[in-house]
N, C-alpha and C. Protein backbone atom coordinates (compact mmCIF):
# COMPACT_ATOMS: atom_id res chain seq x y z
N UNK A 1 117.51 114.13 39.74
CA UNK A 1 117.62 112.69 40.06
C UNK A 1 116.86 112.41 41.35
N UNK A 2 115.73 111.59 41.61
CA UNK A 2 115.47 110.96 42.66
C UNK A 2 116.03 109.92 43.55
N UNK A 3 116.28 110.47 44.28
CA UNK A 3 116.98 109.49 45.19
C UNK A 3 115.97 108.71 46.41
N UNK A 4 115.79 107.70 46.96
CA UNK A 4 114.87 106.85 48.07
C UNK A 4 115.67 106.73 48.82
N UNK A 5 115.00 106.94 50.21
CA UNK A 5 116.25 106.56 51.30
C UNK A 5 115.04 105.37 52.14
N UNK A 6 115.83 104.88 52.90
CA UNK A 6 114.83 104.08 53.68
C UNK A 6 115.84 103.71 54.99
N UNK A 7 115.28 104.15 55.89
CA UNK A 7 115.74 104.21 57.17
C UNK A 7 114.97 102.87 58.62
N UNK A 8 115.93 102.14 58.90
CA UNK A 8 115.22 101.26 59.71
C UNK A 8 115.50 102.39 61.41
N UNK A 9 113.92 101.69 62.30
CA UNK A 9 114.58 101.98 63.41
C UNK A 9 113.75 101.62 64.41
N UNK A 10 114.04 101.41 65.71
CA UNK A 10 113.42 100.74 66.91
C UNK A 10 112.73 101.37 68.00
N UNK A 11 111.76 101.82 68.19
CA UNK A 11 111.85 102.84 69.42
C UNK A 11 111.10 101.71 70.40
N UNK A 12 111.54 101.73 71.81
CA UNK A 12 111.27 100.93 73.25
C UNK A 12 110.42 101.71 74.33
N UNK A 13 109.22 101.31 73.79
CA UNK A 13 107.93 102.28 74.73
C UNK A 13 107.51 102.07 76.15
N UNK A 14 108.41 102.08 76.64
CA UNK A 14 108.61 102.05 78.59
C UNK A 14 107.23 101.93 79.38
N UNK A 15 106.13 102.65 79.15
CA UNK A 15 104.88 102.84 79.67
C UNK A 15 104.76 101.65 79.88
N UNK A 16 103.99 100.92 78.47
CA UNK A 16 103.16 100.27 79.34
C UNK A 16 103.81 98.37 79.34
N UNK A 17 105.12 98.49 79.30
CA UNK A 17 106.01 97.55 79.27
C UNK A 17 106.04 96.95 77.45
N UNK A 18 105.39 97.25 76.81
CA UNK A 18 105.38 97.06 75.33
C UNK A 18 106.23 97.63 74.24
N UNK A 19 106.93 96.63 73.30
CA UNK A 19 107.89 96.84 72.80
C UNK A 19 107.48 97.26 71.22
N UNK A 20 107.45 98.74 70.76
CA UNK A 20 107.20 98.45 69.84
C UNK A 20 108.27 98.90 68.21
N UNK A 21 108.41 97.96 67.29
CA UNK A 21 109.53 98.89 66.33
C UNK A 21 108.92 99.33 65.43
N UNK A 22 109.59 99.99 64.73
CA UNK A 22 108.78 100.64 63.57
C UNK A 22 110.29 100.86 62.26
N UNK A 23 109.21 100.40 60.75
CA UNK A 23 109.85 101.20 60.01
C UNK A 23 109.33 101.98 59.45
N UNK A 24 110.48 103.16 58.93
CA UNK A 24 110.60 104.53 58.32
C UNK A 24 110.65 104.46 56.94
N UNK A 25 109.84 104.73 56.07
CA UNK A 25 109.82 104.06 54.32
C UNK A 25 109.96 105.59 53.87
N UNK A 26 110.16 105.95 52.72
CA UNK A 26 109.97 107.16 51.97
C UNK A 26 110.84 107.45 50.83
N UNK A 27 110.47 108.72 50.31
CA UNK A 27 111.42 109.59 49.26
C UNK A 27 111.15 110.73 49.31
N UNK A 28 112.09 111.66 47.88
CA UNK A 28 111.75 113.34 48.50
C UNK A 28 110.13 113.19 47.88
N UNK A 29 109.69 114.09 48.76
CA UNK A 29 108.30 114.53 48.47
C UNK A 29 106.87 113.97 48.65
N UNK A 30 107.92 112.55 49.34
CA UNK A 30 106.93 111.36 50.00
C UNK A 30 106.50 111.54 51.51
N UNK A 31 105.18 111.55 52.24
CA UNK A 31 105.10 110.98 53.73
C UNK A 31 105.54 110.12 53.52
N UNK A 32 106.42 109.76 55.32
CA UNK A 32 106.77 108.52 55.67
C UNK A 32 105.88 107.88 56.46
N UNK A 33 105.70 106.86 56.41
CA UNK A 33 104.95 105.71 56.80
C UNK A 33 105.32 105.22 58.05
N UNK A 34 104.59 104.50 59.00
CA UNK A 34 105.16 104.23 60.44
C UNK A 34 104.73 102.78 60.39
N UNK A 35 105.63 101.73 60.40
CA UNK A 35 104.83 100.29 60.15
C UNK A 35 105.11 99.13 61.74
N UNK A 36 104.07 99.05 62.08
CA UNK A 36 105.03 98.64 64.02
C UNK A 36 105.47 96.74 63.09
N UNK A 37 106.74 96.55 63.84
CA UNK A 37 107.01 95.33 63.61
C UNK A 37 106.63 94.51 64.75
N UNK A 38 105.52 93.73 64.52
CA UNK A 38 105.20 92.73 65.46
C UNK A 38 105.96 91.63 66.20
N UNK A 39 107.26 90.88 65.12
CA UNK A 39 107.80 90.54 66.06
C UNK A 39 109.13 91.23 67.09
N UNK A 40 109.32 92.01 67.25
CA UNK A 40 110.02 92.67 67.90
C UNK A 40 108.35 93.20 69.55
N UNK A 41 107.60 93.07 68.83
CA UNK A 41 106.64 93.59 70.43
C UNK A 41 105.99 92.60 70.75
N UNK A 42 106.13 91.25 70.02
CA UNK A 42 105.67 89.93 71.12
C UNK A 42 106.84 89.31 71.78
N UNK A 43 108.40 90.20 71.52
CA UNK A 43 109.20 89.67 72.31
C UNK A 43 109.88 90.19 73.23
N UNK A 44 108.54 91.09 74.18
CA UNK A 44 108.86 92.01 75.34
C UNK A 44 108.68 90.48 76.43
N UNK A 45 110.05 90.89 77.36
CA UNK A 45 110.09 89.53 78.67
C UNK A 45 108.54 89.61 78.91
N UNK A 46 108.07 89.02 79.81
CA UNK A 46 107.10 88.95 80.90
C UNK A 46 107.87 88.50 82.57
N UNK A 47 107.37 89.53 83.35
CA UNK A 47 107.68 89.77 84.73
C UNK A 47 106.56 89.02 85.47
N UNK A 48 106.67 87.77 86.35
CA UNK A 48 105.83 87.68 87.45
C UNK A 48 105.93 88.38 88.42
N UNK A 49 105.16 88.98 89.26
CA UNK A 49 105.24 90.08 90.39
C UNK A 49 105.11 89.04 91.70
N UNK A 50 105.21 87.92 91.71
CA UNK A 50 105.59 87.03 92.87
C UNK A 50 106.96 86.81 92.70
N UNK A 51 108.00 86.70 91.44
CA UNK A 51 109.28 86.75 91.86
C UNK A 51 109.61 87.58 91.93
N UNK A 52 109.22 88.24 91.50
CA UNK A 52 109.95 89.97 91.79
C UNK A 52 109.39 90.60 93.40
N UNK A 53 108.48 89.86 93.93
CA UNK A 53 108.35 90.77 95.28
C UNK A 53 109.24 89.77 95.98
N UNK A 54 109.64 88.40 95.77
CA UNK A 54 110.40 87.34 96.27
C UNK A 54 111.81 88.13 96.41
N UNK A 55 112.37 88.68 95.03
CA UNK A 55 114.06 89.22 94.80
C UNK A 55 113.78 90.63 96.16
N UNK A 56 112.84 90.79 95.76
CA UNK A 56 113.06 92.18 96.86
C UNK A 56 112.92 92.18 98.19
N UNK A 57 112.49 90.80 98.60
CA UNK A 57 112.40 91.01 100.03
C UNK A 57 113.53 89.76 100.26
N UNK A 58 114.46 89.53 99.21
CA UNK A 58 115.64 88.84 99.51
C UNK A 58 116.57 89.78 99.50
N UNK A 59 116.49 91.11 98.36
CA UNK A 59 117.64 91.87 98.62
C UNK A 59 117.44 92.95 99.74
N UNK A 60 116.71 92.94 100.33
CA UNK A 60 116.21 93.75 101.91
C UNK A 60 116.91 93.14 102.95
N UNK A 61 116.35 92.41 102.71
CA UNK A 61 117.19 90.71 103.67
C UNK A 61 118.58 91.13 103.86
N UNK A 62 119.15 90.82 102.20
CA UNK A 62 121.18 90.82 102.46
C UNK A 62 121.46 92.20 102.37
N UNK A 63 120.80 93.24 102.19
CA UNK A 63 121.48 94.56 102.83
C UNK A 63 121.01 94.38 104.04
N UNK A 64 120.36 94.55 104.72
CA UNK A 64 120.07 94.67 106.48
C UNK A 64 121.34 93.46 106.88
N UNK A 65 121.69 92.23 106.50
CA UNK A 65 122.09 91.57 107.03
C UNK A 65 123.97 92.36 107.16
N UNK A 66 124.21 92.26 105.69
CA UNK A 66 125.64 93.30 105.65
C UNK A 66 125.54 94.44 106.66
N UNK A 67 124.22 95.45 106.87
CA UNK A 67 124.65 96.41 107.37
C UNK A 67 124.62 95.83 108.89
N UNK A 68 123.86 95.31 109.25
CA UNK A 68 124.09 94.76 110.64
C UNK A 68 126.12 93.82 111.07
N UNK A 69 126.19 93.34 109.94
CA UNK A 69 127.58 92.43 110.58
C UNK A 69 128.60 93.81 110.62
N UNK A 70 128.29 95.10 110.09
CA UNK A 70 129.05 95.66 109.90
C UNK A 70 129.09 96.29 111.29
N UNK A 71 127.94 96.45 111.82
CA UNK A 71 127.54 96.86 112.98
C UNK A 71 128.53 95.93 113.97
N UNK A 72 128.32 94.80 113.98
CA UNK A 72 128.63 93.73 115.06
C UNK A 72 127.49 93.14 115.78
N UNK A 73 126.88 92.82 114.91
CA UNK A 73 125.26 92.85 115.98
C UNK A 73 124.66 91.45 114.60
N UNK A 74 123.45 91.14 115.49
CA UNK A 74 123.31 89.41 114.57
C UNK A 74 122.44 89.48 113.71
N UNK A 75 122.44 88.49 112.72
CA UNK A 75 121.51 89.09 111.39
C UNK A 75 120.15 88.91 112.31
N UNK A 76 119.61 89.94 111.21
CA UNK A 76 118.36 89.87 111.18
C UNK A 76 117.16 88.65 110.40
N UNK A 77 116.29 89.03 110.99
CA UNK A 77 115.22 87.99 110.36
C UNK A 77 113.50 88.23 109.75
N UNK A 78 113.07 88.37 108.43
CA UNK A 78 112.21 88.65 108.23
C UNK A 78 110.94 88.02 108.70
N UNK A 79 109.95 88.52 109.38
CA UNK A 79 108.94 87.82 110.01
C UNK A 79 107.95 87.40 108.36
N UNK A 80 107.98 86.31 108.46
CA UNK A 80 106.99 85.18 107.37
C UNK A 80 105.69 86.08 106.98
N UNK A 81 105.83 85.92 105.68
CA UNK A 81 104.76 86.65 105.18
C UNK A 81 103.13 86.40 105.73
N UNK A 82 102.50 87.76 106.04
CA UNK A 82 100.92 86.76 106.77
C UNK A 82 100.87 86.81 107.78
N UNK A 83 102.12 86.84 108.38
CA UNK A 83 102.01 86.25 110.05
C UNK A 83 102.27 87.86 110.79
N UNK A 84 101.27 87.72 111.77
CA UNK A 84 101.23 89.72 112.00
C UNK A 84 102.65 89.59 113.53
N UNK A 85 103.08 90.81 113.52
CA UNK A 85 103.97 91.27 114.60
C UNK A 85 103.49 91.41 115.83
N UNK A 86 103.85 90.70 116.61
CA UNK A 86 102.83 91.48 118.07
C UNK A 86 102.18 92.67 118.18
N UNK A 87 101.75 92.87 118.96
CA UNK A 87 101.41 94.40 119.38
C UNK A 87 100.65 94.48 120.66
N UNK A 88 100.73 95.72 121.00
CA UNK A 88 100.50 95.96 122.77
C UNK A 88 99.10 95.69 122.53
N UNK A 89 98.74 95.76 124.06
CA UNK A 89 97.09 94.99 124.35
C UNK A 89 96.54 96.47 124.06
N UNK A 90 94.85 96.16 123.98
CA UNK A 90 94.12 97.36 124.06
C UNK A 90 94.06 98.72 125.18
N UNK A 91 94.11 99.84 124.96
CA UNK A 91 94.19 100.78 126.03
C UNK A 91 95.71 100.94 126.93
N UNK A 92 96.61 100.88 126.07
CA UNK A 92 98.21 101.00 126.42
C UNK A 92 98.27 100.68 127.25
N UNK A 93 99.67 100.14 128.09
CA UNK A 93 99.69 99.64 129.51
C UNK A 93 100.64 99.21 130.08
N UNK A 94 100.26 97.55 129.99
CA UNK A 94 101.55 96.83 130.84
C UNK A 94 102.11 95.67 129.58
N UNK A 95 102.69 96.35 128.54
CA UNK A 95 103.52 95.30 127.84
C UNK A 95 102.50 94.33 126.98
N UNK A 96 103.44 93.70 125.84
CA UNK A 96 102.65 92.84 125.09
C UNK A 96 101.38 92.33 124.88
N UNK A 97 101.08 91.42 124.35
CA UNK A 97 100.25 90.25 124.53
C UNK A 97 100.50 88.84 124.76
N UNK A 98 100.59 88.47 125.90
CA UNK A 98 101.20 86.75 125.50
C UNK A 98 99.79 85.97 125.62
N UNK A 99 100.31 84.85 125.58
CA UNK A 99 99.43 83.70 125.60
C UNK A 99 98.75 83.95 126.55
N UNK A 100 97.14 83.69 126.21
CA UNK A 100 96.42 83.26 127.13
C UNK A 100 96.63 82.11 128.07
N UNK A 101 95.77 82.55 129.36
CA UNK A 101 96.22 80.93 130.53
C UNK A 101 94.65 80.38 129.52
N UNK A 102 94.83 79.04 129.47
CA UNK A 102 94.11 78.06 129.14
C UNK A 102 92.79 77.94 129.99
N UNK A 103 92.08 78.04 129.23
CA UNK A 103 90.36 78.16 129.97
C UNK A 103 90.33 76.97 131.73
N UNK A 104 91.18 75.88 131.76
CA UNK A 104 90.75 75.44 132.53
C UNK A 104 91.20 76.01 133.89
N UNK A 105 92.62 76.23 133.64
CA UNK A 105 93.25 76.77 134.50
C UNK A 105 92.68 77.86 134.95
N UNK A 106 92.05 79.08 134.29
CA UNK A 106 91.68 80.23 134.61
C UNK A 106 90.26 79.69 135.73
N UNK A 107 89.53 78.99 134.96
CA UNK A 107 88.43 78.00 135.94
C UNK A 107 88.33 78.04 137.36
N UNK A 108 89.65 76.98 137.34
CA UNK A 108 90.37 76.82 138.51
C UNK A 108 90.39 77.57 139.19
N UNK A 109 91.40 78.70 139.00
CA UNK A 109 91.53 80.24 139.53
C UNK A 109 89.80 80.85 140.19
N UNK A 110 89.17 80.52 139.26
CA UNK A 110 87.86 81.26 139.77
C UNK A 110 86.77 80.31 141.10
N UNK A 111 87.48 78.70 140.58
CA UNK A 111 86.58 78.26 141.84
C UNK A 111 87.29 78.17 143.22
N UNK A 112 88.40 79.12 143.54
CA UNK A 112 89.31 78.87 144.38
C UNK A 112 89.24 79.95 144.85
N UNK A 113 88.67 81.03 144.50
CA UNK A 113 88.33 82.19 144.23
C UNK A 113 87.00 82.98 144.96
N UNK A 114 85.85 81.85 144.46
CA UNK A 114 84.56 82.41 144.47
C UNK A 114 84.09 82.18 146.09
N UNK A 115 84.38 81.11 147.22
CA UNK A 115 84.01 81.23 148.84
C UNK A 115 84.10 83.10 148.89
N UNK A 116 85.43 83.35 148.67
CA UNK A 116 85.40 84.85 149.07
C UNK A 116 84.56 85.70 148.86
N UNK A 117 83.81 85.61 148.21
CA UNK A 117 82.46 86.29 147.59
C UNK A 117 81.60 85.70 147.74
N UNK A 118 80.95 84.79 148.88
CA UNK A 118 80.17 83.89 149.09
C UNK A 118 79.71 82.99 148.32
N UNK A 119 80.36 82.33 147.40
CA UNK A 119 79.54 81.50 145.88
C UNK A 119 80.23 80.41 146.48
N UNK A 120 79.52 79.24 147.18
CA UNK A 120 79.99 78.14 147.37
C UNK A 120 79.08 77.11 146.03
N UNK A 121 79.67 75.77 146.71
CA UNK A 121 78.85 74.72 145.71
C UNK A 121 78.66 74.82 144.49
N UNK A 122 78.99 73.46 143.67
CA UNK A 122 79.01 73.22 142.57
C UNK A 122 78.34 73.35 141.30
N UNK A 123 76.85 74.15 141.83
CA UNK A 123 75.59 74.71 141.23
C UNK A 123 76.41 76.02 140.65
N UNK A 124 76.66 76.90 141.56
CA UNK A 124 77.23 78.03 141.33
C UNK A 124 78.61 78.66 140.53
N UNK A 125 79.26 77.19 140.62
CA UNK A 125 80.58 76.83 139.89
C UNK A 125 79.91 76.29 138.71
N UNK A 126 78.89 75.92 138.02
CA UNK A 126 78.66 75.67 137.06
C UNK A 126 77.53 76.26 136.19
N UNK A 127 77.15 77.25 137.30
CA UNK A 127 76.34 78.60 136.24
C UNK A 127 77.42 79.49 135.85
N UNK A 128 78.79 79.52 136.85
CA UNK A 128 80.09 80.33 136.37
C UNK A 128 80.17 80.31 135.00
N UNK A 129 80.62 79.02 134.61
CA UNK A 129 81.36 78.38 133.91
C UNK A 129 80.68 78.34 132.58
N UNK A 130 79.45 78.36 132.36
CA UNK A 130 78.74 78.52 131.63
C UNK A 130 78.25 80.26 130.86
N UNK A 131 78.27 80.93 131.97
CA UNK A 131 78.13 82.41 131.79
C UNK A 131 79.30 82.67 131.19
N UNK A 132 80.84 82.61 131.33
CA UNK A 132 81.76 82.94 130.96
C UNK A 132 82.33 82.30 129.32
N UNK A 133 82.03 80.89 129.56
CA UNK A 133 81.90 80.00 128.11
C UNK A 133 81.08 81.35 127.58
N UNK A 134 79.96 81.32 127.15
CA UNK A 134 79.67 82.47 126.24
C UNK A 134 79.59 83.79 126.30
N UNK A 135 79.94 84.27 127.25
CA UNK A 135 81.19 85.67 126.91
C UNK A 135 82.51 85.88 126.26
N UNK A 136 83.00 84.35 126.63
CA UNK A 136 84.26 85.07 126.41
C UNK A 136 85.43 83.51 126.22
N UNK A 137 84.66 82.71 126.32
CA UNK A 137 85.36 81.59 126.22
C UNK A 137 86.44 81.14 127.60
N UNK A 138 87.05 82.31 128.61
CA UNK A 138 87.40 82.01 129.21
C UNK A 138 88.51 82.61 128.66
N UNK A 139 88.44 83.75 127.97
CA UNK A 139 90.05 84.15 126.87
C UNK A 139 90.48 85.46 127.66
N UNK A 140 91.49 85.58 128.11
CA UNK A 140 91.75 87.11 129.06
C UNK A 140 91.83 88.34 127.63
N UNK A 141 92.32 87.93 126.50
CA UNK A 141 92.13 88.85 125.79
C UNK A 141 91.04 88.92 124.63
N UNK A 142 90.15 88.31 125.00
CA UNK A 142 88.70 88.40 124.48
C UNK A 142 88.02 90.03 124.41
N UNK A 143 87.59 90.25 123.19
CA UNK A 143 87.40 91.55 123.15
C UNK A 143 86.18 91.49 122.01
N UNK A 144 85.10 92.30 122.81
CA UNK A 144 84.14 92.53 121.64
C UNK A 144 84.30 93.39 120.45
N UNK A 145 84.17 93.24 119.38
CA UNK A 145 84.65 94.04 118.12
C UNK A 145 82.94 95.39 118.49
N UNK A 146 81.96 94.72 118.36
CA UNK A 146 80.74 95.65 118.74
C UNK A 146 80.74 96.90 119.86
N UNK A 147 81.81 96.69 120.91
CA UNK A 147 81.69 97.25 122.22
C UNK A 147 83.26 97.43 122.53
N UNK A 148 83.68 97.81 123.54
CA UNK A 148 84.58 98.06 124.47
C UNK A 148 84.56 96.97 125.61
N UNK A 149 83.84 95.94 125.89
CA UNK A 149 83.75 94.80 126.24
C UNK A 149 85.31 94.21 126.33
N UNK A 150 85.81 93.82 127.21
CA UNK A 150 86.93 92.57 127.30
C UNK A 150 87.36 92.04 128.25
N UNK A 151 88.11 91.11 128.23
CA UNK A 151 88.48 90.11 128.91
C UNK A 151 87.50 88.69 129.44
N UNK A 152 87.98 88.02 130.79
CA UNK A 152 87.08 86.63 130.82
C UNK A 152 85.34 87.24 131.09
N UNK A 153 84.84 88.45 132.10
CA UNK A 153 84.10 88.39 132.37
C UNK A 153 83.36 89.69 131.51
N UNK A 154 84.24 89.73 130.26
CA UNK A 154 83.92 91.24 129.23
C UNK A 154 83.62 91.99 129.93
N UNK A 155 84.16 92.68 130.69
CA UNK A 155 84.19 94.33 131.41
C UNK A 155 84.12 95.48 130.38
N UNK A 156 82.98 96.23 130.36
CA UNK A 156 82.43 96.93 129.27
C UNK A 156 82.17 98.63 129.86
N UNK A 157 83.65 99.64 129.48
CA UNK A 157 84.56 99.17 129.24
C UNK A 157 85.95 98.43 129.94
N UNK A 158 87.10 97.45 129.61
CA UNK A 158 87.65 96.63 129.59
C UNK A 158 88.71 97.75 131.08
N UNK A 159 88.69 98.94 130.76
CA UNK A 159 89.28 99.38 131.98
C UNK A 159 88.56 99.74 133.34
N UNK A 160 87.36 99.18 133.55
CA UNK A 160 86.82 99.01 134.47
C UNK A 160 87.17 98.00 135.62
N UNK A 161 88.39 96.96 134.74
CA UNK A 161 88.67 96.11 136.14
C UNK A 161 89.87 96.89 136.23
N UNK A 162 90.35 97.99 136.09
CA UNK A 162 91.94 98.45 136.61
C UNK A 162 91.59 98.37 138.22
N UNK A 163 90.15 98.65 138.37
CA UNK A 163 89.98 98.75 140.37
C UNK A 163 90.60 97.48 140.54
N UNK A 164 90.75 96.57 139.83
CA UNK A 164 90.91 95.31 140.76
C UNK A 164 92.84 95.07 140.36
N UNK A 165 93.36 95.44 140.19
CA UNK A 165 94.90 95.75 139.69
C UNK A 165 95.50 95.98 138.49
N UNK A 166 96.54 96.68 138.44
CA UNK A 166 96.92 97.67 137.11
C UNK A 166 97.01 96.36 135.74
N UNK A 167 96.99 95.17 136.23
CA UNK A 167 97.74 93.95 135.42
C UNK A 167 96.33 93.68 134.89
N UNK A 168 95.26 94.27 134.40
CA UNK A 168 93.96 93.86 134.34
C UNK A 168 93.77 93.76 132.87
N UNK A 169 94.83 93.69 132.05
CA UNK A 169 94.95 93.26 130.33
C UNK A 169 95.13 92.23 130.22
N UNK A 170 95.88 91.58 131.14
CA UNK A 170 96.61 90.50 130.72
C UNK A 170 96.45 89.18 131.97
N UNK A 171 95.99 89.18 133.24
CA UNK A 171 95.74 89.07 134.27
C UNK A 171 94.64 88.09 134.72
N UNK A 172 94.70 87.32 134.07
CA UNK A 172 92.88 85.95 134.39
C UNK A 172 92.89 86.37 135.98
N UNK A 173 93.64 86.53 136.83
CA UNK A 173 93.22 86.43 138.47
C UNK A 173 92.75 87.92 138.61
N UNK A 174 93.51 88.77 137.93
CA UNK A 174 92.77 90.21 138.38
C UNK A 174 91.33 90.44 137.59
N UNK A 175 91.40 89.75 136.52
CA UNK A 175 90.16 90.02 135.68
C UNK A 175 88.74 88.83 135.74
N UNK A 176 89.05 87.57 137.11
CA UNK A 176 88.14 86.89 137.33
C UNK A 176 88.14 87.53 138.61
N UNK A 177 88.69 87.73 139.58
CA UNK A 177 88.21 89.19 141.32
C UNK A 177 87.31 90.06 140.98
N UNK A 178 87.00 91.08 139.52
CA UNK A 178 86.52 92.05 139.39
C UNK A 178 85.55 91.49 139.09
N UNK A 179 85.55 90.53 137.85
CA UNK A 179 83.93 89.97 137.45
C UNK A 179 83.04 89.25 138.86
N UNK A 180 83.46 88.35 139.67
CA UNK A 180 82.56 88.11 140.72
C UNK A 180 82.58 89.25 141.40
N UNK A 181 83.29 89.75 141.37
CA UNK A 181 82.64 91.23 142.42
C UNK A 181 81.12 91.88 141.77
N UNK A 182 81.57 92.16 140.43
CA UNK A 182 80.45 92.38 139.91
C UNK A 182 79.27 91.60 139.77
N UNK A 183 79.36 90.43 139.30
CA UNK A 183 78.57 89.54 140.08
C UNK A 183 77.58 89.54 141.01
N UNK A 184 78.88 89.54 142.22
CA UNK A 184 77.78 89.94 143.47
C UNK A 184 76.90 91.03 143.60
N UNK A 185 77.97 92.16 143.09
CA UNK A 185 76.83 93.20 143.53
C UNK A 185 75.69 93.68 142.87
N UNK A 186 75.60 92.99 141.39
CA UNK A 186 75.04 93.03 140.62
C UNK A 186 73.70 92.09 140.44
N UNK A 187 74.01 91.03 140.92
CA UNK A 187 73.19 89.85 140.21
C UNK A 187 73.08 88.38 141.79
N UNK A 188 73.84 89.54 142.50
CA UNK A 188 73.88 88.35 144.05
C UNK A 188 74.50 86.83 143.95
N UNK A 189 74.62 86.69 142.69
CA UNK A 189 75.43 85.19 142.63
C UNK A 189 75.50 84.75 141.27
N UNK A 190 76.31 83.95 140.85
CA UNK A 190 76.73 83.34 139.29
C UNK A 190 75.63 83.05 138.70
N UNK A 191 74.83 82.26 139.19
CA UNK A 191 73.36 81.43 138.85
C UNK A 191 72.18 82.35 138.24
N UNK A 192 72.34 84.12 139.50
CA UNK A 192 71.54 84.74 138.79
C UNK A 192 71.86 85.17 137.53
N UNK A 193 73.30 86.02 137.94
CA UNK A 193 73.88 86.38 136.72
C UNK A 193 73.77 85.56 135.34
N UNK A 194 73.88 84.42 135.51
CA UNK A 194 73.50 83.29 134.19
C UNK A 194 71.98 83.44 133.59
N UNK A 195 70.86 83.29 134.74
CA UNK A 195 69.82 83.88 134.48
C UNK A 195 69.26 84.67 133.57
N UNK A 196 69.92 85.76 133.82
CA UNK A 196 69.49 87.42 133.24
C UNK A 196 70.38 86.74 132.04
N UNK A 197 71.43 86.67 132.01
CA UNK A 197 71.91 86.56 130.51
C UNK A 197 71.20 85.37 129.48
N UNK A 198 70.49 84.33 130.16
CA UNK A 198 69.95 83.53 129.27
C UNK A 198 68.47 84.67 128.78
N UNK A 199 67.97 85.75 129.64
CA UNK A 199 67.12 85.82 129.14
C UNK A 199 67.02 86.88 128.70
N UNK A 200 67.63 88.08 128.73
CA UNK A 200 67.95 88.91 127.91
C UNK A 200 69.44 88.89 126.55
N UNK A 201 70.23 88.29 126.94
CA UNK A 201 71.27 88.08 126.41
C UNK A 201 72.74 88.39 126.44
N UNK A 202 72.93 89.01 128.06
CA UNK A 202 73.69 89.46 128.36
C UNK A 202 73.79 89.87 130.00
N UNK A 203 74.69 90.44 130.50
CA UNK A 203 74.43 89.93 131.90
C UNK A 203 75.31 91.73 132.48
């Protein structure tokens, strides 16, 4: 007597997130046949990987937050995606990075500054001002990506103004003392110094 059996069955193919079933057909003395059922593998979910990196940096969130109250200590807070973490200035030192002083102010600082180094008059205050505009904008943490160059008067390299005090990362007054020093001894006054840099390109 021949008997047919026919066996249904499902197998769930993990790889490559695709669902596929299959049936099992036959009798004695028959191969069985493998037939994928299509609708069973067009009805694998679909995952966006923006909510899913969303759930996970929410459930990061409420465990740190539980383990902290457990602590006694205040929740925590995830810094906004994009937005980078501080980090210490170039060549380790004295703490953070904060805000730059604002170009005018630093200015200021330098024309209040420059009698001491003999640079009087407004000629000389305005070849400054101009030489430094394109170095450096007037930014204490201005830094050439090309060079070792930084700060207002790009000190190349940037630990060359430590002569003028240890605060020379972060410091518009210690890092505008060293540049007219250099200056002077270099170029005898702002005007020249502007000079040479209009005509080679650098000073």
């Amino acid at each position: 007597m021949r008997i047919a059996a026919i066996a249904a069955g499902a197998a769930v193919l993990i790889g490559g997130g695709a669902v596929a079933a299959f049936a099992l057909t036959g009798g004695s003395g028959e191969e069985a046949t493998v037939k994928p059922n299509r609708q069973l593998a067009d009805a694998a979910p679909k995952v966006d990987p923006k909510v899913l990196e969303e759930q996970r940096r929410k459930l990061a969130l409420d465990r740190a937050s539980r383990a902290t109250r457990q602590d006694g200590g205040e929740s925590p807070s995830l810094h906004p995606k994009g937005k980078p973490i501080p980090t210490k200035k170039p060549g380790g030192g004295a703490g953070p990075i904060g805000d730059p002083v604002p170009a005018g102010e630093a200015q200021q600082i330098a024309k209040r500054l420059m009698p001491k180094y003999g640079f009087t008059g407004d000629g000389q205050f305005g070849c400054l001002v101009k030489l430094w505009n394109k170095e450096s904008h007037w930014n204490v943490h201005a830094d050439n990506p090309s060079s070792e160059a930084y700060g207002i008067p790009q000190a190349n390299p940037g630990s060359k103004m430590a002569s003028a005090g240890p605060d020379w990362q972060n410091n518009a007054t210690t890092q505008i003392k060293w540049g007219l020093g250099y200056i002077k001894g270099r170029y005898n006054s702002p005007c020249g110094a502007w000079s040479h840099s209009q005509s080679v390109g650098w000073y």
